[in-house]
PDB file of N, CA and C in Angstrom:
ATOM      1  N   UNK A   1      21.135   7.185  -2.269  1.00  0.00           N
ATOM      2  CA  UNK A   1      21.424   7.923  -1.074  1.00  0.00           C
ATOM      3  C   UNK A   1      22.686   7.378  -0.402  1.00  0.00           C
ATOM      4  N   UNK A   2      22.587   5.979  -0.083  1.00  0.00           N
ATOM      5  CA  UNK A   2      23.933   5.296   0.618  1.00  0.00           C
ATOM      6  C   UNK A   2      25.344   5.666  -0.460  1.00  0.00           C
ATOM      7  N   UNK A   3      24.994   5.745  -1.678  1.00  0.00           N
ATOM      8  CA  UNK A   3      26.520   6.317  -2.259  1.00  0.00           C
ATOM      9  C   UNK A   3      27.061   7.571  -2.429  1.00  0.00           C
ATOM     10  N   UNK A   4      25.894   8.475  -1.742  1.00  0.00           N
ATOM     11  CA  UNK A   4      26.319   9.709  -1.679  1.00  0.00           C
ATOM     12  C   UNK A   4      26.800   9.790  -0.602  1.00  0.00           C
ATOM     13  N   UNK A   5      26.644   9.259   0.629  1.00  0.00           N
ATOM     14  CA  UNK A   5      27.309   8.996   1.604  1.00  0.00           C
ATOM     15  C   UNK A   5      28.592   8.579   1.671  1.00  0.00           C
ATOM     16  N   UNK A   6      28.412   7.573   1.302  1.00  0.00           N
ATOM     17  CA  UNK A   6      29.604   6.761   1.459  1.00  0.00           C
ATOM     18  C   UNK A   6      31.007   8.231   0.287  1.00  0.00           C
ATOM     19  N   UNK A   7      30.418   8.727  -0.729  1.00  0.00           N
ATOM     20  CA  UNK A   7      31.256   9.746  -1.396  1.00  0.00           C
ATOM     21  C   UNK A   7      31.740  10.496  -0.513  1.00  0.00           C
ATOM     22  N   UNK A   8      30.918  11.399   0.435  1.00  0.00           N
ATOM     23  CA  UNK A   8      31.082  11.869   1.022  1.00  0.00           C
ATOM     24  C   UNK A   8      32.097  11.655   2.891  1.00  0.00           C
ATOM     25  N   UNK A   9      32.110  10.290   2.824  1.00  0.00           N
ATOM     26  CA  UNK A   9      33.081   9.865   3.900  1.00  0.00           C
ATOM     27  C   UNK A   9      32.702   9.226   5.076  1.00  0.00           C
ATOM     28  N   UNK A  10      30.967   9.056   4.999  1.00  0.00           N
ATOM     29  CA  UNK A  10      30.519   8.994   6.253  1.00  0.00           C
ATOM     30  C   UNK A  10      30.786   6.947   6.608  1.00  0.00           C
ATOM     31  N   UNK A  11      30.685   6.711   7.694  1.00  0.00           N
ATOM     32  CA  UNK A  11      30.935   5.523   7.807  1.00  0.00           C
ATOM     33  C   UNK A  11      29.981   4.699   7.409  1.00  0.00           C
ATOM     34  N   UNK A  12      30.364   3.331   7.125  1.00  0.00           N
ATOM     35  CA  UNK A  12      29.433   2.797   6.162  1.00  0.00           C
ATOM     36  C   UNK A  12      28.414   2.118   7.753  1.00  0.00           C
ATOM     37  N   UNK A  13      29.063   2.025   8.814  1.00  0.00           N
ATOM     38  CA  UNK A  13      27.636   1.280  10.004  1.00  0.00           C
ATOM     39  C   UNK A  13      27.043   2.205  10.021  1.00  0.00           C
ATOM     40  N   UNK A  14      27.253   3.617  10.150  1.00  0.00           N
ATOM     41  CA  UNK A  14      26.074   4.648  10.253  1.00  0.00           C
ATOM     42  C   UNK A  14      24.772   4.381   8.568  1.00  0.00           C
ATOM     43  N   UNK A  15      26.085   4.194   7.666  1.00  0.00           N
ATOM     44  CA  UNK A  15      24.817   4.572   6.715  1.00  0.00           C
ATOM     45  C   UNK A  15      23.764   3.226   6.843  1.00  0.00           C
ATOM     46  N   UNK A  16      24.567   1.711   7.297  1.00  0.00           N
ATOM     47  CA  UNK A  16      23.263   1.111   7.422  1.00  0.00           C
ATOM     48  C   UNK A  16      22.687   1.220   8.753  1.00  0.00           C
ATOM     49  N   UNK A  17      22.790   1.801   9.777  1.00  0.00           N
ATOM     50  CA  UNK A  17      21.862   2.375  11.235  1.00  0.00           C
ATOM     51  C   UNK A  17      20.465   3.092  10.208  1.00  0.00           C
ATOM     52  N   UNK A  18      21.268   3.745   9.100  1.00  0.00           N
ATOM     53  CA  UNK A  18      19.941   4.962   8.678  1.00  0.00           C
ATOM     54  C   UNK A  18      19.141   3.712   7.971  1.00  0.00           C
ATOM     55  N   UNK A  19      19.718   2.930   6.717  1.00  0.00           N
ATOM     56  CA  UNK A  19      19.049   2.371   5.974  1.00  0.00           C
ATOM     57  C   UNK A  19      17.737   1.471   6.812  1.00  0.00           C
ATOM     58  N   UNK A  20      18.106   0.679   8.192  1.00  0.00           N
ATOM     59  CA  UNK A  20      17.502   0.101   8.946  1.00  0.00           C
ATOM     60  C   UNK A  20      15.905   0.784   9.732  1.00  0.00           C
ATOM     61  N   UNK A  21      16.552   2.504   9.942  1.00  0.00           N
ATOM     62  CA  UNK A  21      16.155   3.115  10.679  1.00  0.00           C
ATOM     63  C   UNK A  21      14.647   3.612   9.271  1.00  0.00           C
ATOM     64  N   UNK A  22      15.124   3.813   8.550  1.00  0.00           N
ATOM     65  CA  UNK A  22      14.297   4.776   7.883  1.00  0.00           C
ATOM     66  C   UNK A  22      13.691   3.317   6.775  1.00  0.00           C
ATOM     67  N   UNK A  23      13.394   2.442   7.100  1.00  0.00           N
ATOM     68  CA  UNK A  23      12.593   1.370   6.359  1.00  0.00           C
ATOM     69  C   UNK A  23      11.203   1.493   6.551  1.00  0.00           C
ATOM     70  N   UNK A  24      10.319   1.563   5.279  1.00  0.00           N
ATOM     71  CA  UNK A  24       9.287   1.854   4.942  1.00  0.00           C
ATOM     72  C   UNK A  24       8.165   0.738   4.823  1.00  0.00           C
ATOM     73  N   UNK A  25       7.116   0.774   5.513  1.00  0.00           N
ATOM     74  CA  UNK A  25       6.252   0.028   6.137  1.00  0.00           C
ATOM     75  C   UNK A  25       4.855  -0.072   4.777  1.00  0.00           C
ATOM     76  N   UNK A  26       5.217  -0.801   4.178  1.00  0.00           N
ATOM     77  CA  UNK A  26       4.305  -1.111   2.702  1.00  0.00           C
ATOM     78  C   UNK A  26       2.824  -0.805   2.659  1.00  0.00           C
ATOM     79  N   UNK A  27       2.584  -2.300   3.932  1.00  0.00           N
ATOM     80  CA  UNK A  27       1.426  -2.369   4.370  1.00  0.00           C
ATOM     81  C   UNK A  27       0.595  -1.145   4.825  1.00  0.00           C
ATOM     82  N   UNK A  28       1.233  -0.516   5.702  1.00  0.00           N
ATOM     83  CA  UNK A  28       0.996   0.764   6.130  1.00  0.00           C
ATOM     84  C   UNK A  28       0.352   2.136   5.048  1.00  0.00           C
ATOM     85  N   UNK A  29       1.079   2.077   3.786  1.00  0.00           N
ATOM     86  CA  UNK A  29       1.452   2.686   3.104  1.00  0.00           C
ATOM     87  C   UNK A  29       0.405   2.820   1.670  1.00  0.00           C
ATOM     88  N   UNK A  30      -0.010   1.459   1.720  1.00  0.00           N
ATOM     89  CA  UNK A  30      -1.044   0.751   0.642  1.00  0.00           C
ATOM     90  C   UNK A  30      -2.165   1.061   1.668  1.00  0.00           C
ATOM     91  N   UNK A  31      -2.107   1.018   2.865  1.00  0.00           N
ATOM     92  CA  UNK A  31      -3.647   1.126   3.705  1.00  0.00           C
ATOM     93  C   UNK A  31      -3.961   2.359   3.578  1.00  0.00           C
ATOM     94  N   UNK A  32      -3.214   3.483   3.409  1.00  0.00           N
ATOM     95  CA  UNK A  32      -3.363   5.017   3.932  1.00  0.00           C
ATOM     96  C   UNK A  32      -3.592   5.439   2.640  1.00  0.00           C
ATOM     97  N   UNK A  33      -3.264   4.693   1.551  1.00  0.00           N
ATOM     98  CA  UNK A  33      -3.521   5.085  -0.053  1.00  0.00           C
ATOM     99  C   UNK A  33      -5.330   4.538  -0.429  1.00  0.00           C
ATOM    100  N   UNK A  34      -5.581   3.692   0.552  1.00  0.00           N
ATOM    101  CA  UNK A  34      -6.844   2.611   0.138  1.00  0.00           C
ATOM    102  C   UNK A  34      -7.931   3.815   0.782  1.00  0.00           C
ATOM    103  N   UNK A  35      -7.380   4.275   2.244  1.00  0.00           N
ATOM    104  CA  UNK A  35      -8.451   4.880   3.450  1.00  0.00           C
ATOM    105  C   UNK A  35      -8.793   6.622   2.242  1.00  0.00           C
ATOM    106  N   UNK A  36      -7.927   6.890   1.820  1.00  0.00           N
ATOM    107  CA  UNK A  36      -7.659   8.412   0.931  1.00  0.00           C
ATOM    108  C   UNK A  36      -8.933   7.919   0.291  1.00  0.00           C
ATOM    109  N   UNK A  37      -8.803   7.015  -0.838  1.00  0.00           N
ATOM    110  CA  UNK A  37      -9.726   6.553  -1.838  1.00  0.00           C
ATOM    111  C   UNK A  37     -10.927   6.443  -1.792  1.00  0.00           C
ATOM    112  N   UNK A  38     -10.725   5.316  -0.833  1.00  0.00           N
ATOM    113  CA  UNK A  38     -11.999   4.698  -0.815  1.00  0.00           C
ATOM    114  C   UNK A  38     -12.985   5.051   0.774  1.00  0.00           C
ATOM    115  N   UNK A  39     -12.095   5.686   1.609  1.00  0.00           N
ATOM    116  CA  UNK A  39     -12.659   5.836   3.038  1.00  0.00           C
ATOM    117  C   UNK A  39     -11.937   5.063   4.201  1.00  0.00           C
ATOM    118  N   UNK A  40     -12.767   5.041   5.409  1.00  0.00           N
ATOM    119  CA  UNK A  40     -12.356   4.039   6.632  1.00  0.00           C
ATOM    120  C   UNK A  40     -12.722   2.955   6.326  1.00  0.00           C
ATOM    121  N   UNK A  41     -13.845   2.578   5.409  1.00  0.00           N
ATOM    122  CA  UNK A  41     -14.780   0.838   5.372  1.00  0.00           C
ATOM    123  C   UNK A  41     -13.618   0.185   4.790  1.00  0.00           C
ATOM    124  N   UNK A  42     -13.473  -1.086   5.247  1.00  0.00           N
ATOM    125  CA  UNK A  42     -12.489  -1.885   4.502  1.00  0.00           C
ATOM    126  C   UNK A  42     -13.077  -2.937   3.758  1.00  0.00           C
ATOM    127  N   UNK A  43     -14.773  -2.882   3.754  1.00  0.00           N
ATOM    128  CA  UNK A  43     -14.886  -4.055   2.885  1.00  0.00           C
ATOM    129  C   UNK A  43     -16.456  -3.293   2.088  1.00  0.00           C
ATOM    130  N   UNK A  44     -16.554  -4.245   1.634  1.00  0.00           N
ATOM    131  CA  UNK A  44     -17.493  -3.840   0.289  1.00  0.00           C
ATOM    132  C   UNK A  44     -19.084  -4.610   0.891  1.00  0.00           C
ATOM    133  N   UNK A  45     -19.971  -3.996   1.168  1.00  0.00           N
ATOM    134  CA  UNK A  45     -21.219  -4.461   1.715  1.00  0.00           C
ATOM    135  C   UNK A  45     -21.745  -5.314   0.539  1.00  0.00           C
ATOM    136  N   UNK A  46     -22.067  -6.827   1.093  1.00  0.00           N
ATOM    137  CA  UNK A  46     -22.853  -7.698   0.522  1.00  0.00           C
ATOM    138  C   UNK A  46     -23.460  -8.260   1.480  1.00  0.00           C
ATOM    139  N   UNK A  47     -24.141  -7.727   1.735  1.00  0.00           N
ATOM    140  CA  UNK A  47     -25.376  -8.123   2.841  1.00  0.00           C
ATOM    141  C   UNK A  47     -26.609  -8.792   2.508  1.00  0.00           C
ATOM    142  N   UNK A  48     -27.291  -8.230   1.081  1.00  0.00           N
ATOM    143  CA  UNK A  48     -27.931  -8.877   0.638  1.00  0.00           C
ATOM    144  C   UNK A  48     -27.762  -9.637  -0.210  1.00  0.00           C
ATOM    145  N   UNK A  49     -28.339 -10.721  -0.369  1.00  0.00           N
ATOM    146  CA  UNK A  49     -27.966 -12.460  -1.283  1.00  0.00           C
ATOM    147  C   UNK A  49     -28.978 -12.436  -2.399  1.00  0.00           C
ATOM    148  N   UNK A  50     -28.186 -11.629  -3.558  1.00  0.00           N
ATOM    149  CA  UNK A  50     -28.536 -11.654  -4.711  1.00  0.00           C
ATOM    150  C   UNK A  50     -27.852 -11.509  -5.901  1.00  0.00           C
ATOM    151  N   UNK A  51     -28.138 -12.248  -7.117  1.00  0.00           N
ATOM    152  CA  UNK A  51     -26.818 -11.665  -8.230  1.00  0.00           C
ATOM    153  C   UNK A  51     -26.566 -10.337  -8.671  1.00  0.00           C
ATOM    154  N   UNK A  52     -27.543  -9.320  -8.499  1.00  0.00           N
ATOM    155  CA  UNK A  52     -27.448  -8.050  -9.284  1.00  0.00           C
ATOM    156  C   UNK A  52     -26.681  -7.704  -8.341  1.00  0.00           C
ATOM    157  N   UNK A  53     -26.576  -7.644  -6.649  1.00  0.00           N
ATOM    158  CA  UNK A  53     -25.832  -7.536  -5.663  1.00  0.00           C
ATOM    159  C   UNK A  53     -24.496  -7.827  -5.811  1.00  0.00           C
ATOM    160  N   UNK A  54     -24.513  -9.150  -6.145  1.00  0.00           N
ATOM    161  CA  UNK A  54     -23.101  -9.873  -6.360  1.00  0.00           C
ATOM    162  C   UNK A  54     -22.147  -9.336  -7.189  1.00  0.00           C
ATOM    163  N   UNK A  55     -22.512  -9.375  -8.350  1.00  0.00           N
ATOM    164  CA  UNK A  55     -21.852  -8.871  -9.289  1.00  0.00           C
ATOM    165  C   UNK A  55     -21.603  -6.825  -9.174  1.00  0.00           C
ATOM    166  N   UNK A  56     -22.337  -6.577  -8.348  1.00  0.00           N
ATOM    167  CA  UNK A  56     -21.923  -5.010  -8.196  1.00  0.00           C
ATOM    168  C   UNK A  56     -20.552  -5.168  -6.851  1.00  0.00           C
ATOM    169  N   UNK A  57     -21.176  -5.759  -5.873  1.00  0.00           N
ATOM    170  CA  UNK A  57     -20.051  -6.334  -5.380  1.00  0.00           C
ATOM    171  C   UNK A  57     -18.859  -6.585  -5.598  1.00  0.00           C
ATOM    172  N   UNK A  58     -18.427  -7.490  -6.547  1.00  0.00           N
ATOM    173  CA  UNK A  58     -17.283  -7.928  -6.995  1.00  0.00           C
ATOM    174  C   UNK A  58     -16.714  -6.954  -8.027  1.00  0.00           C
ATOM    175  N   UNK A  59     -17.722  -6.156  -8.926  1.00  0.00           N
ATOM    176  CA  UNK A  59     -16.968  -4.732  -9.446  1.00  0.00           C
ATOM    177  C   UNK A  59     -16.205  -4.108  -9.123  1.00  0.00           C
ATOM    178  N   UNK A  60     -17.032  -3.818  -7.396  1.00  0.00           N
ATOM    179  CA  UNK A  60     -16.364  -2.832  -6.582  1.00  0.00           C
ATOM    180  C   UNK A  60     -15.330  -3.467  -6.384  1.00  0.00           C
ATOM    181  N   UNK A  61     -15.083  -4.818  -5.884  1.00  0.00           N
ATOM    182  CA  UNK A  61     -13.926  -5.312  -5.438  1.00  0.00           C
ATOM    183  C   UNK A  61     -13.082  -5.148  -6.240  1.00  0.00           C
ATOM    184  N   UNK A  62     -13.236  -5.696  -7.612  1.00  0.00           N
ATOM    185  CA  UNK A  62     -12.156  -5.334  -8.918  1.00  0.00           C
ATOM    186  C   UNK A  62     -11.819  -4.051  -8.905  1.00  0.00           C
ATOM    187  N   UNK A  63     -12.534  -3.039  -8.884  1.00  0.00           N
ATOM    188  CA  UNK A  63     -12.153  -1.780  -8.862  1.00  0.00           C
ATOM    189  C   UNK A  63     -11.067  -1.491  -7.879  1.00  0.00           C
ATOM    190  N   UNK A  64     -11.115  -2.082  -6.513  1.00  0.00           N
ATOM    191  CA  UNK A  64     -10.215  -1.871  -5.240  1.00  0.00           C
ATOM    192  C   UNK A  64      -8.956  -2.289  -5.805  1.00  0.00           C
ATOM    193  N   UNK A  65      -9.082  -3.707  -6.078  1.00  0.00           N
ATOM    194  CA  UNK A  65      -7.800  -4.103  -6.143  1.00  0.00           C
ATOM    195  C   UNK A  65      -7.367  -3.759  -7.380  1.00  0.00           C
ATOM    196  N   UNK A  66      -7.685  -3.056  -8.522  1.00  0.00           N
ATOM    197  CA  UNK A  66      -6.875  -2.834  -9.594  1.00  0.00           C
ATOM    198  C   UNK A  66      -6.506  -1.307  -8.832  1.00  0.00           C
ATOM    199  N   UNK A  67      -7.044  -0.916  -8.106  1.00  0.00           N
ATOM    200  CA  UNK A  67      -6.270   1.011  -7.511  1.00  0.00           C
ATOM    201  C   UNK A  67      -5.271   0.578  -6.646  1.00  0.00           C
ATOM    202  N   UNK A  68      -5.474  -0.424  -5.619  1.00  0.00           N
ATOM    203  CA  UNK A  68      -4.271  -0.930  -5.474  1.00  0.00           C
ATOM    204  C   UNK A  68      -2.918  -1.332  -6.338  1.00  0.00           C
ATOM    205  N   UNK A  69      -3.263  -1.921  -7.293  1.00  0.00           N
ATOM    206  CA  UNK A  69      -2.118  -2.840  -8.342  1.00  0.00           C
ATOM    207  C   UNK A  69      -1.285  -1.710  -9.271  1.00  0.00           C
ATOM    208  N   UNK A  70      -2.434  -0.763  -9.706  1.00  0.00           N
ATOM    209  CA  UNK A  70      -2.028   0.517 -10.482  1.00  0.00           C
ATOM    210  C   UNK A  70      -1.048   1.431  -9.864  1.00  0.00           C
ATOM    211  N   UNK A  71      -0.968   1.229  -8.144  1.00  0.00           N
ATOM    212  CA  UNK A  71       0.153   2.140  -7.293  1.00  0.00           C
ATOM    213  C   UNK A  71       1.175   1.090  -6.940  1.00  0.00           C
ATOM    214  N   UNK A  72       1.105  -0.317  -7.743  1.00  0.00           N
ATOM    215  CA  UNK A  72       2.163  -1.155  -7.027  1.00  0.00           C
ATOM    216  C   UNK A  72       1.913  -2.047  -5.702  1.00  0.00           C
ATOM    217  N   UNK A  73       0.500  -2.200  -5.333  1.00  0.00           N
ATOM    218  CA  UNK A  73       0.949  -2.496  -4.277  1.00  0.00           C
ATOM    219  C   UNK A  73       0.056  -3.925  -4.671  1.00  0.00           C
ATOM    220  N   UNK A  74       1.289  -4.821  -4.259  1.00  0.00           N
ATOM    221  CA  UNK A  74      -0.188  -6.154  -4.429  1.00  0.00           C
ATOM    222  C   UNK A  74      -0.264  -7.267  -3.213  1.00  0.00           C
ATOM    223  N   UNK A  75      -0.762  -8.171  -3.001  1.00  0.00           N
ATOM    224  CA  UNK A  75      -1.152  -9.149  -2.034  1.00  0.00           C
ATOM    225  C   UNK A  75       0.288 -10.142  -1.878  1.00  0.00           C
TER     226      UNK A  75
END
């Protein structure tokens, strides 16, 4: 985008005013991809203290964070 600009004549402080202006908020971005998916809950209920629990638990968790990793977005 900035070298089509700049082709075009525009001054280079404007094109970084835009580059500054129009910076994209990751976090934001990975949250609104997670809430689509998976809902509003942000965490995975382990309430009860057991292994069949646990391990469904931590599935789910694997599951989260590989839908995360698969769009790029990581920790």
């Amino acid at each position: 985008m900035a070298n089509e600009l700049e082709q075009k004549g525009i001054c280079a402080t404007i094109i970084q005013n835009l580059r500054e202006s129009c910076e994209i908020d990751w976090y934001l971005q990975a949250q609104l991809a997670y809430n689509m998916r998976f809902g509003d809950k942000h965490s995975v209920d382990g309430s009860i203290d057991s292994k069949l629990n646990k391990k469904v638990v931590q599935k789910e968790q694997a599951k989260r964070v590989r839908f995360l990793a698969n769009r790029s977005y990581s920790n």
